[in-house]
C-alpha atoms as a PDB file:
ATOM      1  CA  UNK A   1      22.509   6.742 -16.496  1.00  0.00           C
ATOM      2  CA  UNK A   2      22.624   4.137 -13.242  1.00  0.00           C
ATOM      3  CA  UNK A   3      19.533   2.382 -12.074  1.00  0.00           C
ATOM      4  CA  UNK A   4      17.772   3.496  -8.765  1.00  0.00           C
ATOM      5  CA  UNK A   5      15.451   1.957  -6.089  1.00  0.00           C
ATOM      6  CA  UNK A   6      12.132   3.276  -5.582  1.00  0.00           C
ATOM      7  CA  UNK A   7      10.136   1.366  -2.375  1.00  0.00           C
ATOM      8  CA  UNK A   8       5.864   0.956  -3.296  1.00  0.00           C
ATOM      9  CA  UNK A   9       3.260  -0.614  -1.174  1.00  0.00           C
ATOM     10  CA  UNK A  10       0.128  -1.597  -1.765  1.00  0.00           C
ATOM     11  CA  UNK A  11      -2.182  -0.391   0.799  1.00  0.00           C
ATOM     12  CA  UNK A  12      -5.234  -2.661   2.556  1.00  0.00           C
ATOM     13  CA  UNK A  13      -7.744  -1.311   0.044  1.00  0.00           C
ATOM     14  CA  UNK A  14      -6.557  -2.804  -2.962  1.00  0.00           C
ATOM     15  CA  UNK A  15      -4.915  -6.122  -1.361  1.00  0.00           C
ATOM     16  CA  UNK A  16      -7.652  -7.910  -3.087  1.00  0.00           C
ATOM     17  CA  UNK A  17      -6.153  -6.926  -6.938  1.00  0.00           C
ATOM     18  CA  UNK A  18      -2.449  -6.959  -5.089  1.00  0.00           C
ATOM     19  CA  UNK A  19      -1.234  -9.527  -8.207  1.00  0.00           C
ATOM     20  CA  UNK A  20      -2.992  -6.599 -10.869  1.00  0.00           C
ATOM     21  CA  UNK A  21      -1.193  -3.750  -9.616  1.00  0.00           C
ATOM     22  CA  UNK A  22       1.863  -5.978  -9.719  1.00  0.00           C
ATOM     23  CA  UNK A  23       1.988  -6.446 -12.949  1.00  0.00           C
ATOM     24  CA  UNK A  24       1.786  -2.797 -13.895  1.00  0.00           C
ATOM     25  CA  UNK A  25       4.467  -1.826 -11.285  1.00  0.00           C
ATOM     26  CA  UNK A  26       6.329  -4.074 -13.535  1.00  0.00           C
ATOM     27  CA  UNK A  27       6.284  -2.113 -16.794  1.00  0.00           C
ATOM     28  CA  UNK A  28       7.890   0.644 -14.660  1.00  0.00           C
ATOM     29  CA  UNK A  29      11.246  -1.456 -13.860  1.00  0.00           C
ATOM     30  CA  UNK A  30      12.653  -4.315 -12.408  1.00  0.00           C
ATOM     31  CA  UNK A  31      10.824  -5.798  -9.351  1.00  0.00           C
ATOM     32  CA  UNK A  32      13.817  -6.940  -6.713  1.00  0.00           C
ATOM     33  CA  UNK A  33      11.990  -7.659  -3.721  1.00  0.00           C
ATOM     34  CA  UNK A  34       8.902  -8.372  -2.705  1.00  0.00           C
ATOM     35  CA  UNK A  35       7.210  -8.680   1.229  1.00  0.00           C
ATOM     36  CA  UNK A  36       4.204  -8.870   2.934  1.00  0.00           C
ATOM     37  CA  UNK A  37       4.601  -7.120   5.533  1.00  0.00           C
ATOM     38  CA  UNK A  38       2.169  -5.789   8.979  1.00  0.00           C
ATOM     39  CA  UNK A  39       2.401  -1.864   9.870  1.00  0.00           C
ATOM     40  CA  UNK A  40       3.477  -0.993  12.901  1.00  0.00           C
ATOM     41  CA  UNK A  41       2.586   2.775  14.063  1.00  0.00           C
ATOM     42  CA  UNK A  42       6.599   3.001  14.083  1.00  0.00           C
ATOM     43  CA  UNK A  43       6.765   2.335  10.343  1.00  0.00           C
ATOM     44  CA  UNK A  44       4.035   4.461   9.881  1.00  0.00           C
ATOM     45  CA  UNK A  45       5.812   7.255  12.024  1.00  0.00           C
ATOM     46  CA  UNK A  46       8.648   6.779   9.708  1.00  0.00           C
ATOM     47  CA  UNK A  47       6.773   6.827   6.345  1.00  0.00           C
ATOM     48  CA  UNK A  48       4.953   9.384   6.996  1.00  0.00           C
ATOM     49  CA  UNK A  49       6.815  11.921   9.494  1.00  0.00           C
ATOM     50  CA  UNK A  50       5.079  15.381   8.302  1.00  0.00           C
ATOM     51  CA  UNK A  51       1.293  14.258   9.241  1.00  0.00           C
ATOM     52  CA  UNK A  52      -0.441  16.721  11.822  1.00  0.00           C
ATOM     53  CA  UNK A  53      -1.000  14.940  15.046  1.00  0.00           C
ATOM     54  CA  UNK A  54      -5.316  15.060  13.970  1.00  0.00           C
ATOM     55  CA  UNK A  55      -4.426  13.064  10.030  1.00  0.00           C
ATOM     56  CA  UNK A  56      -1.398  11.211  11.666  1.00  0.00           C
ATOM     57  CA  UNK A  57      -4.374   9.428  14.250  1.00  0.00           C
ATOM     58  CA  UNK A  58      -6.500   8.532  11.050  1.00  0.00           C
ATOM     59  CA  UNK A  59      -3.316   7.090   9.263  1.00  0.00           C
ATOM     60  CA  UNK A  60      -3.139   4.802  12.451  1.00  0.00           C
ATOM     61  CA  UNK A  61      -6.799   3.946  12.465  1.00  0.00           C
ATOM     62  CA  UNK A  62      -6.631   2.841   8.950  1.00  0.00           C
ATOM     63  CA  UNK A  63      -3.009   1.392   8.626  1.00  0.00           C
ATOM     64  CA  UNK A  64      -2.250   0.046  11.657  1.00  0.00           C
ATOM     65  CA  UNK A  65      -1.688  -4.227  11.611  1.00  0.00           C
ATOM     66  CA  UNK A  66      -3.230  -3.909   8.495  1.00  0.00           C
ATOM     67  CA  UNK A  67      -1.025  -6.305   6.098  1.00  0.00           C
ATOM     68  CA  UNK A  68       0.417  -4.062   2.941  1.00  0.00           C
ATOM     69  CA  UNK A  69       2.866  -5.609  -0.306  1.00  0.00           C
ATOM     70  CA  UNK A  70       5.948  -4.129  -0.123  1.00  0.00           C
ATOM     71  CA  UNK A  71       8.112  -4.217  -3.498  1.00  0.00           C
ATOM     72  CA  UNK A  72      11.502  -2.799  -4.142  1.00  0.00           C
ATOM     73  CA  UNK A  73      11.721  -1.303  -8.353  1.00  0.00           C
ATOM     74  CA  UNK A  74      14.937  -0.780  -9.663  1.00  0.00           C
ATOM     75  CA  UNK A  75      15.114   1.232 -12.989  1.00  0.00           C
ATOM     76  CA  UNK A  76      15.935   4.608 -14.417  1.00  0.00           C
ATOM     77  CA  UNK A  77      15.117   7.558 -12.806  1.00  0.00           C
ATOM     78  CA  UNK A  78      12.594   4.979 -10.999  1.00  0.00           C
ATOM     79  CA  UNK A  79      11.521   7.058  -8.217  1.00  0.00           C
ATOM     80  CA  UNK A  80       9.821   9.769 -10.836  1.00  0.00           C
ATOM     81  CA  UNK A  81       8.927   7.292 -12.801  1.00  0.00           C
ATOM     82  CA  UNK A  82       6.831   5.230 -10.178  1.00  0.00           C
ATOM     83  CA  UNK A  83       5.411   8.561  -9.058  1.00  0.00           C
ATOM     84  CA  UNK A  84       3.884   8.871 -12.737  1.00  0.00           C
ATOM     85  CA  UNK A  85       2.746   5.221 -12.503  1.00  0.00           C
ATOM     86  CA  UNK A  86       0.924   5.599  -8.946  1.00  0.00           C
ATOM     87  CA  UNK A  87       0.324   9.607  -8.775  1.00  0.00           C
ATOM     88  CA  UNK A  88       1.468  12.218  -7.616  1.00  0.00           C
ATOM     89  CA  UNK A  89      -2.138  13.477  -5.970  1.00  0.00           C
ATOM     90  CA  UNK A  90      -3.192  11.658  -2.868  1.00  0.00           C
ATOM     91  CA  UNK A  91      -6.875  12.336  -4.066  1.00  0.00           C
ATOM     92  CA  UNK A  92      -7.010   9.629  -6.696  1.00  0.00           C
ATOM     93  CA  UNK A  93      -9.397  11.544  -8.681  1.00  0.00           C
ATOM     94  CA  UNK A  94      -7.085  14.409  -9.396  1.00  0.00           C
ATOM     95  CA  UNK A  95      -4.592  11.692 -10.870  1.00  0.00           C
ATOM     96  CA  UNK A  96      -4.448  11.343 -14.524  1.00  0.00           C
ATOM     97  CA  UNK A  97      -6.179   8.487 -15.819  1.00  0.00           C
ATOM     98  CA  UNK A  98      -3.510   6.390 -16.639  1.00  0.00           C
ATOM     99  CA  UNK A  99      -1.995   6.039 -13.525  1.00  0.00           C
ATOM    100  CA  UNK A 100      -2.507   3.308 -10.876  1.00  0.00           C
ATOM    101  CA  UNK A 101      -4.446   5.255  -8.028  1.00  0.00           C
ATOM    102  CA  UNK A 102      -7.143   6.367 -10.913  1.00  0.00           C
ATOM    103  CA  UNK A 103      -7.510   2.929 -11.792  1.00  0.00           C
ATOM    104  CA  UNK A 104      -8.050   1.622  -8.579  1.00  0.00           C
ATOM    105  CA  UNK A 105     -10.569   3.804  -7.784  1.00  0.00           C
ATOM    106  CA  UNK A 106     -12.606   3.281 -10.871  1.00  0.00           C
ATOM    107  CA  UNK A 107     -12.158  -0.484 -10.410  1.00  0.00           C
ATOM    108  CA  UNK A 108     -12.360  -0.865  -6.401  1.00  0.00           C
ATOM    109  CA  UNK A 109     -15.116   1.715  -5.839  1.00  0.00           C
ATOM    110  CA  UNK A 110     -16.351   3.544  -8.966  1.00  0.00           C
ATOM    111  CA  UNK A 111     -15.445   6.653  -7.445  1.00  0.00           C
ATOM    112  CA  UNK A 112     -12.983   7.688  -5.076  1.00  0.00           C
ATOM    113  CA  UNK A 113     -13.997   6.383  -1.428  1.00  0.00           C
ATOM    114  CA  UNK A 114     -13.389   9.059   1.816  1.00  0.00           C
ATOM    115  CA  UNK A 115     -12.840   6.763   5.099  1.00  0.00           C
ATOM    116  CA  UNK A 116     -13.979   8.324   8.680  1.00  0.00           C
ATOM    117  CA  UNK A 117     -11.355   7.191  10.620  1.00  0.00           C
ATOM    118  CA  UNK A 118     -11.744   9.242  14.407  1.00  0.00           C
ATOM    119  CA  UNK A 119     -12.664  12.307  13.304  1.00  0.00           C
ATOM    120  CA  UNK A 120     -10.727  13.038   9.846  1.00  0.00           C
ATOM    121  CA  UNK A 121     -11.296  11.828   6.575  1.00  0.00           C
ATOM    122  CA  UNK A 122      -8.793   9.524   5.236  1.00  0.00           C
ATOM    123  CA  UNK A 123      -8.540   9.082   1.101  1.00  0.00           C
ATOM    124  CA  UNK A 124      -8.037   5.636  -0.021  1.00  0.00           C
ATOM    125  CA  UNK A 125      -5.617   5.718  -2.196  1.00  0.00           C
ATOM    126  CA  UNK A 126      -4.419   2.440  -2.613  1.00  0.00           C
ATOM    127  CA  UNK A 127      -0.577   2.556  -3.453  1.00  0.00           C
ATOM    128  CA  UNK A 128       1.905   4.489  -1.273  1.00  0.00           C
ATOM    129  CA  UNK A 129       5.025   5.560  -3.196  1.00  0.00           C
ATOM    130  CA  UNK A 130       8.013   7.387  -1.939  1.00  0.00           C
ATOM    131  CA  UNK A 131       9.097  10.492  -3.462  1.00  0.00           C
ATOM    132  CA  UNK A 132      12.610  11.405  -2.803  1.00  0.00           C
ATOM    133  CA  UNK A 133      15.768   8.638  -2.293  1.00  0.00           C
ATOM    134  CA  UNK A 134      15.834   9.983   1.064  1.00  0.00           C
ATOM    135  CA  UNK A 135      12.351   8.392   1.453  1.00  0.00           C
ATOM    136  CA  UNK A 136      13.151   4.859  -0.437  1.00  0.00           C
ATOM    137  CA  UNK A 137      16.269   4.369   2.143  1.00  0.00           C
ATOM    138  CA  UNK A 138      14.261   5.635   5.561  1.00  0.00           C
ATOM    139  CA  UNK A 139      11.160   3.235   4.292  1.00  0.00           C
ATOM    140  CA  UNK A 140      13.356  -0.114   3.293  1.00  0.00           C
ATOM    141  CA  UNK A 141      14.713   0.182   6.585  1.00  0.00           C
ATOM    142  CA  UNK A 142      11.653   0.737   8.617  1.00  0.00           C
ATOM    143  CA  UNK A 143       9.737  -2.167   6.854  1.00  0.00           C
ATOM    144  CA  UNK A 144      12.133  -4.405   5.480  1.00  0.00           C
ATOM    145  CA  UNK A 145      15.442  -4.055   7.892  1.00  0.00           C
ATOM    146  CA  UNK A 146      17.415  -3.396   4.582  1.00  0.00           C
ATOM    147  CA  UNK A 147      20.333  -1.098   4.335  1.00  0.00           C
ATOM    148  CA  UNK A 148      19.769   0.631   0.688  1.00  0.00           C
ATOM    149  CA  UNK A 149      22.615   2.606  -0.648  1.00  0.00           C
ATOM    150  CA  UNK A 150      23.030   4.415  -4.260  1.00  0.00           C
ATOM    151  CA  UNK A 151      23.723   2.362  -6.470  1.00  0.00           C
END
């Protein structure tokens, strides 16, 4: 079985334990890149295209110039794999317990934290993940400039 490339970021909220969350991206695969990087309401039109216009103004108010960690993870099936890691719920509370988004909200906030941003509420969920390789290749581009192709 080949090795993919899954893209992760780690979102404003949890910039303070960026080096934590790290380390258990790590025990998923192979971290190959790694970028600090400032959204732009283009990259956040591109990683998240299927928002409704009234969440897709929230997204701004919370993401936008807001510095995020950007790491490229190679590995096996890597792109499930990371999804198990971070979760698959973007309520971190309905994420197992193991997984990265549960942790963060025990550790961050001690329970999961609802932003007003405009008039929507925003979860913080602390680690974005992409979910498809269609995703991974859109998202390097948009916030890295990198051409991705299978390996």
């Amino acid at each position: 079985m080949e090795n993919q490339t899954t893209i992760v970021f780690i979102k404003p909220e949890a910039m303070s334990i960026a080096p934590k969350i790290k380390n258990y991206l790590a025990r998923a695969g192979q971290i190959i890149h790694e970028q600090e990087v400032t959204l732009t309401k283009e990259m956040i039109d591109v990683i998240y295209p299927h928002l409704s216009p009234f969440i897709r103004t929230a997204t701004y108010t919370h993401l936008e110039n807001q510095k995020v960690m950007v790491y490229l993870i190679e590995g096996q099936l890597i792109i499930e794999t990371i999804l198990d890691f971070v979760g698959r719920n973007t309520d971190p509370m309905e994420c197992s317990n193991h997984t990265i988004r549960r942790w963060c909200a025990n550790v961050i906030h001690r329970e999961p934290e609802l932003l007003l941003c405009g008039t929507a509420f925003y979860y913080q969920n602390y680690v974005h993940r992409a979910q498809t390789w269609y995703e991974v290749v859109r998202q390097a581009k948009a916030l890295l400039n990198m051409e991705l192709t299978e390996h």
